[in-house]
Protein backbone atom coordinates (compact mmCIF):
# COMPACT_ATOMS: atom_id res chain seq x y z
CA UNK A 1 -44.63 20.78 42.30
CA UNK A 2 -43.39 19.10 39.28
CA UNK A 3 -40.33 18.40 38.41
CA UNK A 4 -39.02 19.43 34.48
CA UNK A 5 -37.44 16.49 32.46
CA UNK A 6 -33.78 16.85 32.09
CA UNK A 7 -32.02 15.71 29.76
CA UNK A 8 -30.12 12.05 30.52
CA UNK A 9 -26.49 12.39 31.65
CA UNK A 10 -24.11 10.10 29.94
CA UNK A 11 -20.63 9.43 30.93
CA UNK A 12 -18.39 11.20 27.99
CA UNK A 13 -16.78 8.89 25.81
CA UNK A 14 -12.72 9.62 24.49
CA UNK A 15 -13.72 10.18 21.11
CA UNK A 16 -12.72 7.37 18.34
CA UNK A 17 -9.57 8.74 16.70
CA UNK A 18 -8.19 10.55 20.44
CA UNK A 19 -4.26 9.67 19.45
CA UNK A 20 -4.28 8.91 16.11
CA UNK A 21 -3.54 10.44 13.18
CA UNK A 22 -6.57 10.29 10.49
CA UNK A 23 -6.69 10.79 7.35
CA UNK A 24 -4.94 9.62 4.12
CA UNK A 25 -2.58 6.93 5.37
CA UNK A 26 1.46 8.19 4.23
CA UNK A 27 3.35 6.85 1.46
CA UNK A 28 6.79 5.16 2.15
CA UNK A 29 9.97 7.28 0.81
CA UNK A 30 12.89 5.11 -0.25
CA UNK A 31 14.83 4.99 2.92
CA UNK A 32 11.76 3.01 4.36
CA UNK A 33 11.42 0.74 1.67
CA UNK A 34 14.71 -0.24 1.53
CA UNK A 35 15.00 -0.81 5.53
CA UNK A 36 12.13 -3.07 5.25
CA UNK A 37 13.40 -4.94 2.75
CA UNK A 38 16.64 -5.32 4.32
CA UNK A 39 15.17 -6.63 7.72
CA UNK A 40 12.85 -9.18 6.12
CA UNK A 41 15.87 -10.32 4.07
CA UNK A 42 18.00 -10.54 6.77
CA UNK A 43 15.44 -12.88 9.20
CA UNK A 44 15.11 -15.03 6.13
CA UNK A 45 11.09 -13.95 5.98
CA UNK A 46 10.68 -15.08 2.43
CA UNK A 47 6.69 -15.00 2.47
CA UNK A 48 6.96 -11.35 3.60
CA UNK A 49 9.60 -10.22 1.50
CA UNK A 50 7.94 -11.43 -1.85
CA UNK A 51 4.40 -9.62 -0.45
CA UNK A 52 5.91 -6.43 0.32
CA UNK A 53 7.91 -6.15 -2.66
CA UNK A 54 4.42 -7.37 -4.92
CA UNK A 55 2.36 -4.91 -2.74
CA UNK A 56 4.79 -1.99 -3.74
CA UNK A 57 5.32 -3.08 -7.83
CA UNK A 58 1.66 -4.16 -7.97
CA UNK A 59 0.05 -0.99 -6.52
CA UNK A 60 -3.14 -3.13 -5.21
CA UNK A 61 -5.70 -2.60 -3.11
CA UNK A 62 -4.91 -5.10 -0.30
CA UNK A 63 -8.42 -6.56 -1.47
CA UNK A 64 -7.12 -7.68 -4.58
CA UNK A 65 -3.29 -8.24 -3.32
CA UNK A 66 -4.11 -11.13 -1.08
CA UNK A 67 -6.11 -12.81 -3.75
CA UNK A 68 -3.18 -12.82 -6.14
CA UNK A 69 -3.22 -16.52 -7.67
CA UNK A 70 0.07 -18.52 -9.12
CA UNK A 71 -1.10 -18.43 -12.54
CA UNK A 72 -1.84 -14.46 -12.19
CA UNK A 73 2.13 -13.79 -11.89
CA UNK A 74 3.64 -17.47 -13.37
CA UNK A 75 3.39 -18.76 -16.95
CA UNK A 76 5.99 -21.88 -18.33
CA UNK A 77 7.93 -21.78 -14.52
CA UNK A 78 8.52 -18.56 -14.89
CA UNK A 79 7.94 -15.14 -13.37
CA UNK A 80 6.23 -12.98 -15.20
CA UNK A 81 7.72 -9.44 -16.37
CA UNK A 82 4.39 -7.95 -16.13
CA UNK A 83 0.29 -9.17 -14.46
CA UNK A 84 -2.96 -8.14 -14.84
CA UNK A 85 -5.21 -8.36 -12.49
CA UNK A 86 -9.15 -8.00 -11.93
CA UNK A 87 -10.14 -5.26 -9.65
CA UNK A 88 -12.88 -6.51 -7.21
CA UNK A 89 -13.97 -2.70 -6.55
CA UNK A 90 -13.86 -1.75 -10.53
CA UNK A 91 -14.18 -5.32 -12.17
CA UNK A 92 -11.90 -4.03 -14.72
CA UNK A 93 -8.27 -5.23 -15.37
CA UNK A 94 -5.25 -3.18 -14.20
CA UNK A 95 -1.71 -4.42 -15.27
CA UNK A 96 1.17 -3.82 -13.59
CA UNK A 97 4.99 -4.56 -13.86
CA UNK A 98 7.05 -7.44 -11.36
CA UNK A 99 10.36 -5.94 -10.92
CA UNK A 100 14.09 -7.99 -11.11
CA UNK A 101 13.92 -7.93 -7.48
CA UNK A 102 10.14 -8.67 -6.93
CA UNK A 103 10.43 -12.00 -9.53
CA UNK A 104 13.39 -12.80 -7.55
CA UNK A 105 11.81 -12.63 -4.23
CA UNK A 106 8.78 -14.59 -5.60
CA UNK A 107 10.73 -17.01 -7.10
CA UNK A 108 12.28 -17.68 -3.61
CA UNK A 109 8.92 -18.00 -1.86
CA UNK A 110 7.45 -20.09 -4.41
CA UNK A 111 10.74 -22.89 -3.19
CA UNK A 112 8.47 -23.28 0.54
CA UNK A 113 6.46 -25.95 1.31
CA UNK A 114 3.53 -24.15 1.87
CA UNK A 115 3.47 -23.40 -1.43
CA UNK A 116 3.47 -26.72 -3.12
CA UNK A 117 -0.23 -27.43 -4.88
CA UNK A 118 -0.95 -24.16 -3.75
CA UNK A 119 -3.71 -22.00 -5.28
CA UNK A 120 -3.18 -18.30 -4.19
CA UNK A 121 0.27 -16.91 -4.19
CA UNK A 122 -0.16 -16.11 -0.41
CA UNK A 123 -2.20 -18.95 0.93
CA UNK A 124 -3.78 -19.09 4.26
CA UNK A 125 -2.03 -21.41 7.32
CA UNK A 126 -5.95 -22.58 7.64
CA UNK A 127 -7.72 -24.93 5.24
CA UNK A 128 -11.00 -22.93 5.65
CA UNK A 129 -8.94 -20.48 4.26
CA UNK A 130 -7.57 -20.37 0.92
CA UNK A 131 -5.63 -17.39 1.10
CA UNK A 132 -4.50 -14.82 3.92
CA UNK A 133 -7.35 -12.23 4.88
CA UNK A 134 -7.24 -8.44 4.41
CA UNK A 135 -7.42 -7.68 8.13
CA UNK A 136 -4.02 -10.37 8.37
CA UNK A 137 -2.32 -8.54 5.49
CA UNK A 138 -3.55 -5.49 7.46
CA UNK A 139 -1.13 -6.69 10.79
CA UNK A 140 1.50 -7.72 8.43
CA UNK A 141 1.86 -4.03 6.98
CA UNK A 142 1.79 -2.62 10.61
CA UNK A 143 4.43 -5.14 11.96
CA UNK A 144 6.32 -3.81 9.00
CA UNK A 145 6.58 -0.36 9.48
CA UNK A 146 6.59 0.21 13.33
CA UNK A 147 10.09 -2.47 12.97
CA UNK A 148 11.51 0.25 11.25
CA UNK A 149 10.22 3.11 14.16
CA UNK A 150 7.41 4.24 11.65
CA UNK A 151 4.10 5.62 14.01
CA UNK A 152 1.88 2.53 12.93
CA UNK A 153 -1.46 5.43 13.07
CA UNK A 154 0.42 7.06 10.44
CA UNK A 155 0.79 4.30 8.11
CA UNK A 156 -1.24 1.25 6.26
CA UNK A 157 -2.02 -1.09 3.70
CA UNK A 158 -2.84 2.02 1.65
CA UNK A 159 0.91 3.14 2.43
CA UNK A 160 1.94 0.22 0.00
CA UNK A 161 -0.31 1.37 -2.77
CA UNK A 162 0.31 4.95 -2.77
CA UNK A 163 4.24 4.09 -2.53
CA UNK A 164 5.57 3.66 -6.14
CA UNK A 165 2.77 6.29 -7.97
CA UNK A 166 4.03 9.04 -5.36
CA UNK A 167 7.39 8.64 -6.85
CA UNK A 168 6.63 7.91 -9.94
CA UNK A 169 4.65 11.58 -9.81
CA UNK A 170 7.35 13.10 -7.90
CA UNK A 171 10.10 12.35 -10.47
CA UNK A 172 7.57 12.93 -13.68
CA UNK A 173 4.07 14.64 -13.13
CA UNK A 174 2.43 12.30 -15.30
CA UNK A 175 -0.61 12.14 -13.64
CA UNK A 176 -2.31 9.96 -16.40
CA UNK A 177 0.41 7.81 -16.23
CA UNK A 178 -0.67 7.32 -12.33
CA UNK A 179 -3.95 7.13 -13.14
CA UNK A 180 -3.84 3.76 -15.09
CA UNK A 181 -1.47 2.44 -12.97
CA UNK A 182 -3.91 2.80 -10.01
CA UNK A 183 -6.87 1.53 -12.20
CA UNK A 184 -8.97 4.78 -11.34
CA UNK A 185 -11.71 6.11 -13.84
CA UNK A 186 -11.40 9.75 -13.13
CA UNK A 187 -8.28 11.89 -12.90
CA UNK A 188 -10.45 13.59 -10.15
CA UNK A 189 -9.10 10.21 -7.81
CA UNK A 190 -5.67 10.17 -8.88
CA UNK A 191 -5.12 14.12 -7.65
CA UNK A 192 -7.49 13.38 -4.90
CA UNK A 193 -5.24 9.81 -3.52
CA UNK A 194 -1.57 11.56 -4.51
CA UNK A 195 -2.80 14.34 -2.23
CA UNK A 196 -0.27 16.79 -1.18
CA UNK A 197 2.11 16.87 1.52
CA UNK A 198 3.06 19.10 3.59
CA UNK A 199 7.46 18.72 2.92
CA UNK A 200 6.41 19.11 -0.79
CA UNK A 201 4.63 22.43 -0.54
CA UNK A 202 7.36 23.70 1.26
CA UNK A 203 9.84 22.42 -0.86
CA UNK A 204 7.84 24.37 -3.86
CA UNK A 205 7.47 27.10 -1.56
CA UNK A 206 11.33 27.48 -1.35
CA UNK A 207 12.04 26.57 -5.06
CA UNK A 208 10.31 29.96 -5.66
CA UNK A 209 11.36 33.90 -5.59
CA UNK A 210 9.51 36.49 -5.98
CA UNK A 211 11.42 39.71 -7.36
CA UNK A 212 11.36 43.19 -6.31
CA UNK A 213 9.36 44.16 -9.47
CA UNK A 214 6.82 41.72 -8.12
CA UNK A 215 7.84 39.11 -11.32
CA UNK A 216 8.53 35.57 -10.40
């Protein structure tokens, strides 16, 4: 008698993204901005504190955030009120604006050793490296927002990026405003990376009556 194939048996597998939250990674509100800034202040973490207040002002990818250069955001010894940069995913130019407080935390980091002769405005600890890697900027944003009690799943380098233009949005609608400050080529993007929350449609939801005559 013969006996049918069967089909192999394989030992299920917890599937990749069992725990975490997927998805478009959250933009900080002010509270957290400010609490990071504070801590990083307070422990005298002057590296940090001029990268997360450049990754928030600059609206980057992380791509093109670690590979800011000295001469990118300094001209004469100074700071610079306003950059460009080249986008490595575009290759087009995006400019952006370096805050009072961002120039002043720059300014600050720029005093270190490390930074003497130094290239890249966040150089690497590793002379096979000239600056700091995505995937290290990547641990840097996560040690970031879990020291304020932020789910690290929930937040990323992307967090930093979206940050500023969600606000800006929130407190204008100017969505081509957003658009150039992100570097996108179709509005399509910008609507597509602001996405929608779910505390905003509510808040809409609740900002709105509907009248017995069925007029809003």
């Amino acid at each position: 008698m013969e006996t049918p194939n069967l089909a192999a048996i394989r030992a299920l597998r917890p599937a990749w993204n069992k725990g975490r939250i997927v998805g478009q990674k959250r933009a900080l509100k002010p509270k957290h901005v400010w609490a990071i800034s504070v801590r990083l202040e307070l422990a005298e973490n002057y590296r940090d504190l001029a990268l997360f207040n450049m990754a928030i002002d600059s609206k980057l990818r992380g791509c093109d955030l670690v590979k800011i250069k000295v001469v990118n955001v300094m001209a004469s010894g100074q700071i610079k009120e306003r950059a460009s940069v080249l986008q490595s995913k575009m290759q087009k130019p995006v400019r952006f604006e370096i805050s009072e407080g961002t120039r002043a935390s720059i300014e600050q980091w720029m005093e270190d050793e490390l930074m003497v002769g130094s290239e890249y405005l966040w150089p690497g600890r590793f002379h096979e490296r000239l600056h700091i890697s995505t995937r290290q900027y990547a641990r840097i944003v996560c040690d970031w927002v879990t020291s304020i009690g932020l789910e690290a799943t929930a937040h990323g380098a992307h967090s930093m990026r979206r940050t500023k233009v969600r606000q800006i949005h929130k407190k204008t609608g100017n969505l081509p405003a957003v658009q150039l400050l992100l570097g996108h080529t179709k509005m399509d993007s910008t609507v597509h990376y602001l996405g929608v929350e779910l505390e905003d449609a509510l808040a809409i939801a609740e900002a709105i009556e509907i009248s017995p005559k069925g007029r809003l």
